[in-house]
C-alpha atoms as a PDB file:
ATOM      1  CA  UNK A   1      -5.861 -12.671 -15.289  1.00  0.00           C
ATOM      2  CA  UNK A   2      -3.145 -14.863 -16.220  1.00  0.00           C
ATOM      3  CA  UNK A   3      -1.434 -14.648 -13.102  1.00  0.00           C
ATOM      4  CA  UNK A   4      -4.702 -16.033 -10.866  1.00  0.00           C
ATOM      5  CA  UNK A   5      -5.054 -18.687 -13.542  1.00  0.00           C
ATOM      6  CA  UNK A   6      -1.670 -20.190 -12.623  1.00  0.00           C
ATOM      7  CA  UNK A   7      -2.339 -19.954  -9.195  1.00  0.00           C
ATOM      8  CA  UNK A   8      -5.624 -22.244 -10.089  1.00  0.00           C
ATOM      9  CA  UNK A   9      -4.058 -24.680 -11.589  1.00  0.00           C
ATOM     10  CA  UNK A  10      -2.784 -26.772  -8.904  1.00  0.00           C
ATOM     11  CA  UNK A  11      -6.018 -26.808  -6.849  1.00  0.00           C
ATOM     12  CA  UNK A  12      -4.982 -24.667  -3.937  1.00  0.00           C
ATOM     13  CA  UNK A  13      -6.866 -25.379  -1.002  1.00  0.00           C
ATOM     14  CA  UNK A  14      -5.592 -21.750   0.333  1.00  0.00           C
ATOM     15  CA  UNK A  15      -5.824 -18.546  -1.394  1.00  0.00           C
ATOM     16  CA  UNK A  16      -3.643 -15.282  -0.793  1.00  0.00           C
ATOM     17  CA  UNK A  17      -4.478 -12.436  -3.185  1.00  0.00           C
ATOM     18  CA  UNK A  18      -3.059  -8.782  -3.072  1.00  0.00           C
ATOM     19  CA  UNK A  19      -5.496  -6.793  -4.891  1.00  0.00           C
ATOM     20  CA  UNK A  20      -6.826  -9.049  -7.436  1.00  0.00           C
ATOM     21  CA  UNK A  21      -9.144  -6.856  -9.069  1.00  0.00           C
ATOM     22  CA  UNK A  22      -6.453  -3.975  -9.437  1.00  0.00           C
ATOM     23  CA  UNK A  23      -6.247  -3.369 -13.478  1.00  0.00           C
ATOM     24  CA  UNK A  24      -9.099  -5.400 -14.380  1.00  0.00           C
ATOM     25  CA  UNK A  25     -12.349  -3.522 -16.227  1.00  0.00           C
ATOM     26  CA  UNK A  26     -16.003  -3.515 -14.688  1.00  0.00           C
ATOM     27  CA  UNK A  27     -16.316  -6.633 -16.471  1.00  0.00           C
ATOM     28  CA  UNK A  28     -13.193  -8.272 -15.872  1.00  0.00           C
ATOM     29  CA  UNK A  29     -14.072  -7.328 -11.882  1.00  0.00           C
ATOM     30  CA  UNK A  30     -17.733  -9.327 -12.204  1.00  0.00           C
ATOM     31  CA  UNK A  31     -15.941 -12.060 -13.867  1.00  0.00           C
ATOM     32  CA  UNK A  32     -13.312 -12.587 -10.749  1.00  0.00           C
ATOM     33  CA  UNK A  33     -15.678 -11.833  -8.447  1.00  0.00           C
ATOM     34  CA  UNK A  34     -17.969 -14.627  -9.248  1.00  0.00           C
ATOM     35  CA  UNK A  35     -14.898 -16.940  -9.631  1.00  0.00           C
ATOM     36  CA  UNK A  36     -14.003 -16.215  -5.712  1.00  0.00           C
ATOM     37  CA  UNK A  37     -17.866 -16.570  -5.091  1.00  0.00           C
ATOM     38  CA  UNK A  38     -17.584 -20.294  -6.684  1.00  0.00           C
ATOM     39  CA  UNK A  39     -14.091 -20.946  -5.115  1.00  0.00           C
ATOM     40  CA  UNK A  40     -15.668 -19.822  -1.754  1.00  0.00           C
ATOM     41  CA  UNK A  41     -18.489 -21.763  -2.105  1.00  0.00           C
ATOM     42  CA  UNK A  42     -16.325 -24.624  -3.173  1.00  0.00           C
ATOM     43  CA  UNK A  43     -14.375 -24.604   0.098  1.00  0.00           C
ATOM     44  CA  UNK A  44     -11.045 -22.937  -0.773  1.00  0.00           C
ATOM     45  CA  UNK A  45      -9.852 -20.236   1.967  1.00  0.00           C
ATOM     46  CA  UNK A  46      -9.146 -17.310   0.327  1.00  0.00           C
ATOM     47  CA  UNK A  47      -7.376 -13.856   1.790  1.00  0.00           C
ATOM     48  CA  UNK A  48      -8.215 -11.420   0.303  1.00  0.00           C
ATOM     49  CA  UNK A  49      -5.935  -7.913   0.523  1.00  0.00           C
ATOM     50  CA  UNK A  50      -8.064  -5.017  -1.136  1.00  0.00           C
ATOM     51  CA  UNK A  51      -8.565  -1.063  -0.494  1.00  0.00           C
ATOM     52  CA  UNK A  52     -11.972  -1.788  -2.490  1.00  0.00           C
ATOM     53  CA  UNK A  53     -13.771  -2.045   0.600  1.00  0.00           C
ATOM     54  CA  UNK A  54     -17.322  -2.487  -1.488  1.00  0.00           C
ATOM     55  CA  UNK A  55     -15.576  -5.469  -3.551  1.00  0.00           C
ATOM     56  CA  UNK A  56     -14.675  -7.127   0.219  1.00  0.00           C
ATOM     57  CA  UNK A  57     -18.387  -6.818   1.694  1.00  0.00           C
ATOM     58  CA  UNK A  58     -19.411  -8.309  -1.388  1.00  0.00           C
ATOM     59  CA  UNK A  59     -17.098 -11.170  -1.527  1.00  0.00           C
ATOM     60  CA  UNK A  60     -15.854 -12.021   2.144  1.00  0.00           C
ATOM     61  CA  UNK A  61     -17.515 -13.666   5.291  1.00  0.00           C
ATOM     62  CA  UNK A  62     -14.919 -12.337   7.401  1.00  0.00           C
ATOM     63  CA  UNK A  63     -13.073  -9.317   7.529  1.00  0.00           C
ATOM     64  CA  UNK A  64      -9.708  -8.083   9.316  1.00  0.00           C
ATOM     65  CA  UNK A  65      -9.407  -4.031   9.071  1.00  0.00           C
ATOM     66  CA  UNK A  66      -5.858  -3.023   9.232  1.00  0.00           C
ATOM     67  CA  UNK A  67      -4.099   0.276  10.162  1.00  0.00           C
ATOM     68  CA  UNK A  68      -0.331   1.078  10.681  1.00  0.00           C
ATOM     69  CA  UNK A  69       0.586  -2.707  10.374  1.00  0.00           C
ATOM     70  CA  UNK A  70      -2.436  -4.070  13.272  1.00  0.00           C
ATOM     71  CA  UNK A  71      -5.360  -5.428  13.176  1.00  0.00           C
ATOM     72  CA  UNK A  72      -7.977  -2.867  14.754  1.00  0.00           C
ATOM     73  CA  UNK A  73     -11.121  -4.562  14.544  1.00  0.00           C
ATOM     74  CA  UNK A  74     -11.887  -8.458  12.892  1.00  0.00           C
ATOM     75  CA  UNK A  75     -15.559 -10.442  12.314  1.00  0.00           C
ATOM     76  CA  UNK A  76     -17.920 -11.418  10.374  1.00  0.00           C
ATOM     77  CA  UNK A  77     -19.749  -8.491   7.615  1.00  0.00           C
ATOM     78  CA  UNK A  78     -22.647  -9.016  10.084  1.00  0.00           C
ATOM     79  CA  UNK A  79     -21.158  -8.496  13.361  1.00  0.00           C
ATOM     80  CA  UNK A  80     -19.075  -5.621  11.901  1.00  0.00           C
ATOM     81  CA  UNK A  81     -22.030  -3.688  10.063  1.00  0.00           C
ATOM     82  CA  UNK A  82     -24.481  -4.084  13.189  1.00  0.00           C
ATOM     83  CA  UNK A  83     -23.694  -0.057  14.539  1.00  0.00           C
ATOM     84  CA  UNK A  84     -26.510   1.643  13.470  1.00  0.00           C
ATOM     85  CA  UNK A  85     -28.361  -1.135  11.873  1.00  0.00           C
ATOM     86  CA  UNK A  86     -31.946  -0.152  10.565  1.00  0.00           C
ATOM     87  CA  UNK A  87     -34.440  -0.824   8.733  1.00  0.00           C
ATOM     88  CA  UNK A  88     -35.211   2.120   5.537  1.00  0.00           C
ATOM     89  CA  UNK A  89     -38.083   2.134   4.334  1.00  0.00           C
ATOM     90  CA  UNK A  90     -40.084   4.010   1.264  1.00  0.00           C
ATOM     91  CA  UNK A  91     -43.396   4.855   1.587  1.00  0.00           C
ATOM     92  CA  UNK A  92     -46.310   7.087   0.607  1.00  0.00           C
ATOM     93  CA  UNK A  93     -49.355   7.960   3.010  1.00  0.00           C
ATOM     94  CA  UNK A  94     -47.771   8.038   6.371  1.00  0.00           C
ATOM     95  CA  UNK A  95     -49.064   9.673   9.317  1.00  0.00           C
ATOM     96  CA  UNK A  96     -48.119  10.818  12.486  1.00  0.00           C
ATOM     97  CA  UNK A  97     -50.189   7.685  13.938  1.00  0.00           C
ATOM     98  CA  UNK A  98     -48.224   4.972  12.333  1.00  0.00           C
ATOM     99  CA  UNK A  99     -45.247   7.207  13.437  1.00  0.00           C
ATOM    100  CA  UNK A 100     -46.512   6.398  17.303  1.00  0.00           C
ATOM    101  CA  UNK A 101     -47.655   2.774  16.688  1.00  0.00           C
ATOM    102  CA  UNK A 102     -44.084   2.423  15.169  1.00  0.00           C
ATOM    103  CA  UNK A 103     -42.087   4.068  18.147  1.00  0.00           C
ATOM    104  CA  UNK A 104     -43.542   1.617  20.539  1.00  0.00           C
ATOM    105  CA  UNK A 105     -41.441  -1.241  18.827  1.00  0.00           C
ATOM    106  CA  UNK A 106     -38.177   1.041  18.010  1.00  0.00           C
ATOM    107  CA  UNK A 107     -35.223   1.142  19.901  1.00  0.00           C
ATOM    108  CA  UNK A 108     -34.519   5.002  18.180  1.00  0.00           C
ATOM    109  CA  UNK A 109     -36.724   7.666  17.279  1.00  0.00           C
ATOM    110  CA  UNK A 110     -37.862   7.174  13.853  1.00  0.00           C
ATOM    111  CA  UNK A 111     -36.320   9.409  11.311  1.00  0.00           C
ATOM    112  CA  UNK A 112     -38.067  10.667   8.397  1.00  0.00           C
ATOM    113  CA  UNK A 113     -37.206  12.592   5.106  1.00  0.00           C
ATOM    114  CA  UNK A 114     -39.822  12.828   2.581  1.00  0.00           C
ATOM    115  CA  UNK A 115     -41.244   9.267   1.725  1.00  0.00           C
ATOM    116  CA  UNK A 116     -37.681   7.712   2.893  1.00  0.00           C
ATOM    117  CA  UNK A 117     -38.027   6.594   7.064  1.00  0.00           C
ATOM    118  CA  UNK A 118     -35.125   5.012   8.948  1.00  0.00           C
ATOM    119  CA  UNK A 119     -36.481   2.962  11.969  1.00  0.00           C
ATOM    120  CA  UNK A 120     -34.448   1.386  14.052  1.00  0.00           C
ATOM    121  CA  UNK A 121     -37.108  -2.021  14.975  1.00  0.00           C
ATOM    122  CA  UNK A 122     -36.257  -3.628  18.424  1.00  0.00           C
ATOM    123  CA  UNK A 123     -35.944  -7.577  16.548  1.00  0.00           C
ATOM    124  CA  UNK A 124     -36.976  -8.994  12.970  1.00  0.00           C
ATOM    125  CA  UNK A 125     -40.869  -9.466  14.076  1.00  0.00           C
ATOM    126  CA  UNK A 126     -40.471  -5.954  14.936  1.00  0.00           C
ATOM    127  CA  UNK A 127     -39.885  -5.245  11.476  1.00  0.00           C
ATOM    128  CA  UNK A 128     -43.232  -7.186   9.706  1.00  0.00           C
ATOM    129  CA  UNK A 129     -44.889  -5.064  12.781  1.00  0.00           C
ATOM    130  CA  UNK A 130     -43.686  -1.654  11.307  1.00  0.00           C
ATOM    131  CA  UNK A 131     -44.987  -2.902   7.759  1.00  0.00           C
ATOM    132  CA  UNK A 132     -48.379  -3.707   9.563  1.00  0.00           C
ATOM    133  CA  UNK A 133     -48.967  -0.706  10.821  1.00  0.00           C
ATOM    134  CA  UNK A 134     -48.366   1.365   7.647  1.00  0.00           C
ATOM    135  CA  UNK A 135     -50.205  -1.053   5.599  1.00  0.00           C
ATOM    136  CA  UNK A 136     -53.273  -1.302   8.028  1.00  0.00           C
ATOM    137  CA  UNK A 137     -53.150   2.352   8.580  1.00  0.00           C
ATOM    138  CA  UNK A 138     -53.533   3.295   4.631  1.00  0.00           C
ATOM    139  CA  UNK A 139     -49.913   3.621   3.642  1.00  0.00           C
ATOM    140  CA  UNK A 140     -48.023   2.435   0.993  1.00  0.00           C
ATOM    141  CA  UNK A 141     -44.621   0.230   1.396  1.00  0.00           C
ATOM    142  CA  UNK A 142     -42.654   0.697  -1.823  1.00  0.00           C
ATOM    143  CA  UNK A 143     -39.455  -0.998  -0.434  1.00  0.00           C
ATOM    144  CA  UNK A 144     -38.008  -2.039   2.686  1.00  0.00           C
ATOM    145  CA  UNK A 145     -34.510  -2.757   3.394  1.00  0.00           C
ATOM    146  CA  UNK A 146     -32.135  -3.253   6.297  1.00  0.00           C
ATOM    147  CA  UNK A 147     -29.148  -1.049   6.450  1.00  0.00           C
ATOM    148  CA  UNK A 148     -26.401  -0.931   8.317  1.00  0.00           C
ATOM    149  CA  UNK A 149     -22.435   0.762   8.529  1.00  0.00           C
ATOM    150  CA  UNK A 150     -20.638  -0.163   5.993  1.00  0.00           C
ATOM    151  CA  UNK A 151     -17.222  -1.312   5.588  1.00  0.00           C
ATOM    152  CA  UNK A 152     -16.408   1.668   4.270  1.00  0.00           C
ATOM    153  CA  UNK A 153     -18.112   3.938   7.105  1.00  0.00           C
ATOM    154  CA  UNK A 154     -16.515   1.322   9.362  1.00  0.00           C
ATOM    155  CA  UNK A 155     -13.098   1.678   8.483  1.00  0.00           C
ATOM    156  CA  UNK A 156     -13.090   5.368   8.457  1.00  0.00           C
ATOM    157  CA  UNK A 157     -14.493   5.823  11.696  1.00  0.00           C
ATOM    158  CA  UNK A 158     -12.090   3.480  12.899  1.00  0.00           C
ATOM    159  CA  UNK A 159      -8.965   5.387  11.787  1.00  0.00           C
ATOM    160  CA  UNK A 160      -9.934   8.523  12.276  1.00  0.00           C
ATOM    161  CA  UNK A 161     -10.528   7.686  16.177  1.00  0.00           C
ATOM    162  CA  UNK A 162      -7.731   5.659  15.842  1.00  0.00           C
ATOM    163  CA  UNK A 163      -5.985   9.314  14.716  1.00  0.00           C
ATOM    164  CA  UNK A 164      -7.441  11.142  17.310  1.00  0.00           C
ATOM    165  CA  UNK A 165      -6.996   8.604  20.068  1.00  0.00           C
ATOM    166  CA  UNK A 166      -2.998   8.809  18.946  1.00  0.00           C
ATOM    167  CA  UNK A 167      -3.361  12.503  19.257  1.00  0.00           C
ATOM    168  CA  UNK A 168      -4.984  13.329  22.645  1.00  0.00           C
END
């Protein structure tokens, strides 16, 4: 804590830290975290260097994944998490009709386990469609979120093809 107060103190414009939350407690962690929210939104640059792959998708815009010393893959959260992007929904009272009203706007077969479905909506107005067509069919919507790879899927996938890629 002391050490990224002194690097405060003279109004850096630029920001390298090497695992700034390493050592700290859960509430030490929000505290810094919301500091680097407000320096971010301030417009200081900040690099971040972390193995805490959930802390970096909550903090940066864009992220550099590294293996052996190289960059393997760089973007923004968005444009990084888009591989297998979908939209999971919780609901009670579907059917097997709203299950065909909502493949005609899916890119993917829906999936469903218990109340939980994963469907995978062609755009946005896609989505509101799928919520439609539960709602007007007698269903029940308890949440709706999109989903998508996360860094942490992301950089796993990545270095383990990256292993096997070395190893063919």
């Amino acid at each position: 804590r002391v050490g990224i107060a002194q690097t405060l103190l003279g109004k850096p414009r630029l920001l390298f830290l090497d695992e700034p939350t390493s050592g700290l407690d859960p509430i030490g962690i929000k505290e810094l975290r919301s500091l680097l929210l407000e320096l971010k939104g301030s417009g200081i640059t900040i690099f971040l260097n972390s193995h805490l792959l959930s802390e970096i998708e909550r903090t940066c815009d864009r992220v550099a994944i590294l293996h052996k010393g190289r960059i393997i893959k760089s973007g923004s959260k968005a444009d990084l998490s888009g591989r297998d992007r979908h939209l999971e929904l919780v609901v009670d009272g579907f059917s097997d009709e709203m299950a065909g009203g909502i493949a005609a706007v899916c890119s993917r077969e829906l999936e469903r386990d218990g109340t939980i479905l994963r469907a995978y909506p062609n755009d946005e107005a896609a989505a509101v469609e799928i919520h439609k067509i539960i709602v007007s069919g007698g269903g029940r919507v308890h949440s709706l979120n999109w989903k998508g790879e996360s860094l942490e899927e992301l950089f796993y996938r990545l270095v383990k093809d990256e292993k096997n890629v070395g190893n063919s």
